[in-house]
C-alpha atoms as a PDB file:
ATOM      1  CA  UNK A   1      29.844 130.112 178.216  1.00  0.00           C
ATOM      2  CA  UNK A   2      29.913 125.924 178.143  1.00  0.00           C
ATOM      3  CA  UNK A   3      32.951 124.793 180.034  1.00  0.00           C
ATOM      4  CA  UNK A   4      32.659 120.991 179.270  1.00  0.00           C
ATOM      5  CA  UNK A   5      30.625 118.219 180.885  1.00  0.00           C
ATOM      6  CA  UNK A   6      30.657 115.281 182.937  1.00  0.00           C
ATOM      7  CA  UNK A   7      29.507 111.876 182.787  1.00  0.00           C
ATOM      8  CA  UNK A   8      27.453 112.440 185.347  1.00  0.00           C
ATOM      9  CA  UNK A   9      25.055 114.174 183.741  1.00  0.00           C
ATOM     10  CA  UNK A  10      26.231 117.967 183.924  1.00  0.00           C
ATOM     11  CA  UNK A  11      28.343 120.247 182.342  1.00  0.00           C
ATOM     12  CA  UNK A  12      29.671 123.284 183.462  1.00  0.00           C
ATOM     13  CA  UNK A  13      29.307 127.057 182.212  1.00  0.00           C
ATOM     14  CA  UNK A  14      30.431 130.405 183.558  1.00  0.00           C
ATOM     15  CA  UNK A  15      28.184 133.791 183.472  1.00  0.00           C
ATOM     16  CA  UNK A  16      28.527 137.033 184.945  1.00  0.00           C
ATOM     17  CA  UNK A  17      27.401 137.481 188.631  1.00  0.00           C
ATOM     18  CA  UNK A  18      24.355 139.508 188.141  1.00  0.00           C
ATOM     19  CA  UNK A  19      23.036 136.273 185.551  1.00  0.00           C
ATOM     20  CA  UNK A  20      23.509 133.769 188.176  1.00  0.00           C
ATOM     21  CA  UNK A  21      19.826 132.173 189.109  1.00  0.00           C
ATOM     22  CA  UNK A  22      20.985 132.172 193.112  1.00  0.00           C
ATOM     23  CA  UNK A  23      23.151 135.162 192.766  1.00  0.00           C
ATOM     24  CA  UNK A  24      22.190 136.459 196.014  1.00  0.00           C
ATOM     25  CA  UNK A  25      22.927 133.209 197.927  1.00  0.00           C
ATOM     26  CA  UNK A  26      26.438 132.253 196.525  1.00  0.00           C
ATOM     27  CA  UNK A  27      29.005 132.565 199.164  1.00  0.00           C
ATOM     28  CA  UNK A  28      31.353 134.669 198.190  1.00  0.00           C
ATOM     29  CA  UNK A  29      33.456 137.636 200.171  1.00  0.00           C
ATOM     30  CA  UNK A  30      35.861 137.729 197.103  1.00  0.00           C
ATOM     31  CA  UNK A  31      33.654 139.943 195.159  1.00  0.00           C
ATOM     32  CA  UNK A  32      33.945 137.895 191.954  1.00  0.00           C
ATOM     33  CA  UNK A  33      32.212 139.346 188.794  1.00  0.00           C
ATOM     34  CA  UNK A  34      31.698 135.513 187.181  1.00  0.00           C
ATOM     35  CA  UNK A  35      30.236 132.671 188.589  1.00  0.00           C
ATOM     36  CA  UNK A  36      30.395 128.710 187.714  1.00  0.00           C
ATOM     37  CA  UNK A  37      27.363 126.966 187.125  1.00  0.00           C
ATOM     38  CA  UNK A  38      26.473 123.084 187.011  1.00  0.00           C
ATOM     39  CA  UNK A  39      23.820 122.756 184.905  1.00  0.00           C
ATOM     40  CA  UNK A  40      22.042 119.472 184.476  1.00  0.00           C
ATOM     41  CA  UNK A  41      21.835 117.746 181.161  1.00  0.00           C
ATOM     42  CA  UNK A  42      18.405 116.074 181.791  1.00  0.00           C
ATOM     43  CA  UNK A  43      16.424 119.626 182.842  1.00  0.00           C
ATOM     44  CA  UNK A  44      19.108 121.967 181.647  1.00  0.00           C
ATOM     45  CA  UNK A  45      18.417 123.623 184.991  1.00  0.00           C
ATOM     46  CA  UNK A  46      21.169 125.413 187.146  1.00  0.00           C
ATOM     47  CA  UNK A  47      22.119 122.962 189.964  1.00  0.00           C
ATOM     48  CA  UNK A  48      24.671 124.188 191.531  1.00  0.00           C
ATOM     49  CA  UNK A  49      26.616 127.775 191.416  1.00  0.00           C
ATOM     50  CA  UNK A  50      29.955 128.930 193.188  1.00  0.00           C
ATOM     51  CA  UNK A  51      32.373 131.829 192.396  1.00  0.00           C
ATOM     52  CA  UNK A  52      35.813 130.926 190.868  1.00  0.00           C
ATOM     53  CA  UNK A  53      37.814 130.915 194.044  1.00  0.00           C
ATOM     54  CA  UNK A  54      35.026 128.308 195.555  1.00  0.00           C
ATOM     55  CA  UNK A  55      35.217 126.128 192.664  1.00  0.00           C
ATOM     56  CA  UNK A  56      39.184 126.496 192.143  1.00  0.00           C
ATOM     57  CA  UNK A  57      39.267 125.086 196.080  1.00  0.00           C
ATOM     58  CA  UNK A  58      36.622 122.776 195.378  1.00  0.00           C
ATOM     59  CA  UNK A  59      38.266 121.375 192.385  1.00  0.00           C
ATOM     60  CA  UNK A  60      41.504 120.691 194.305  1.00  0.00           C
ATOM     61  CA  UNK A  61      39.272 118.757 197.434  1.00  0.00           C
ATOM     62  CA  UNK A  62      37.648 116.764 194.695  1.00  0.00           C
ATOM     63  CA  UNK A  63      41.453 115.729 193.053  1.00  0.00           C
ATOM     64  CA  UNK A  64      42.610 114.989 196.309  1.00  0.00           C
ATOM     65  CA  UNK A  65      39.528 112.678 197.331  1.00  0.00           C
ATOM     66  CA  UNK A  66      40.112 110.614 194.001  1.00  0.00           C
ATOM     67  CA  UNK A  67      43.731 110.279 194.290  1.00  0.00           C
ATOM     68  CA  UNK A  68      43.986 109.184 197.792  1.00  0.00           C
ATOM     69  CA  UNK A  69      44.246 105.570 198.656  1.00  0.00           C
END
């Protein structure tokens, strides 16, 4: 499932754990069954995976980094 994009150059999309391409490396102790996935616009390769909790907490870092002066 496509979650929406960035300007960057990726967009974002969520699959079930077993789909993930580095499944076995994500850090994760929650036990999450879905995973998020950057995928790059340019190779439409996976980039980047985390579970939800991982990117919920990175999501927050990355709002607190652009709003702080």
């Amino acid at each position: 499932m496509s979650l929406g994009g960035f300007q960057s150059g990726f967009h974002a999309g969520k699959v079930p754990r077993a789909e993930g391409k580095w499944a076995s490396f994500l850090i994760c102790s929650h036990g999450c069954a879905e995973i998020i996935q950057l995928i790059s616009h340019v190779s439409g390769e996976v980039e980047f995976e985390l579970c939800r909790i991982e990117a919920e907490r990175m999501g927050r870092v990355l709002l607190e980094a652009a709003r702080s002066k």
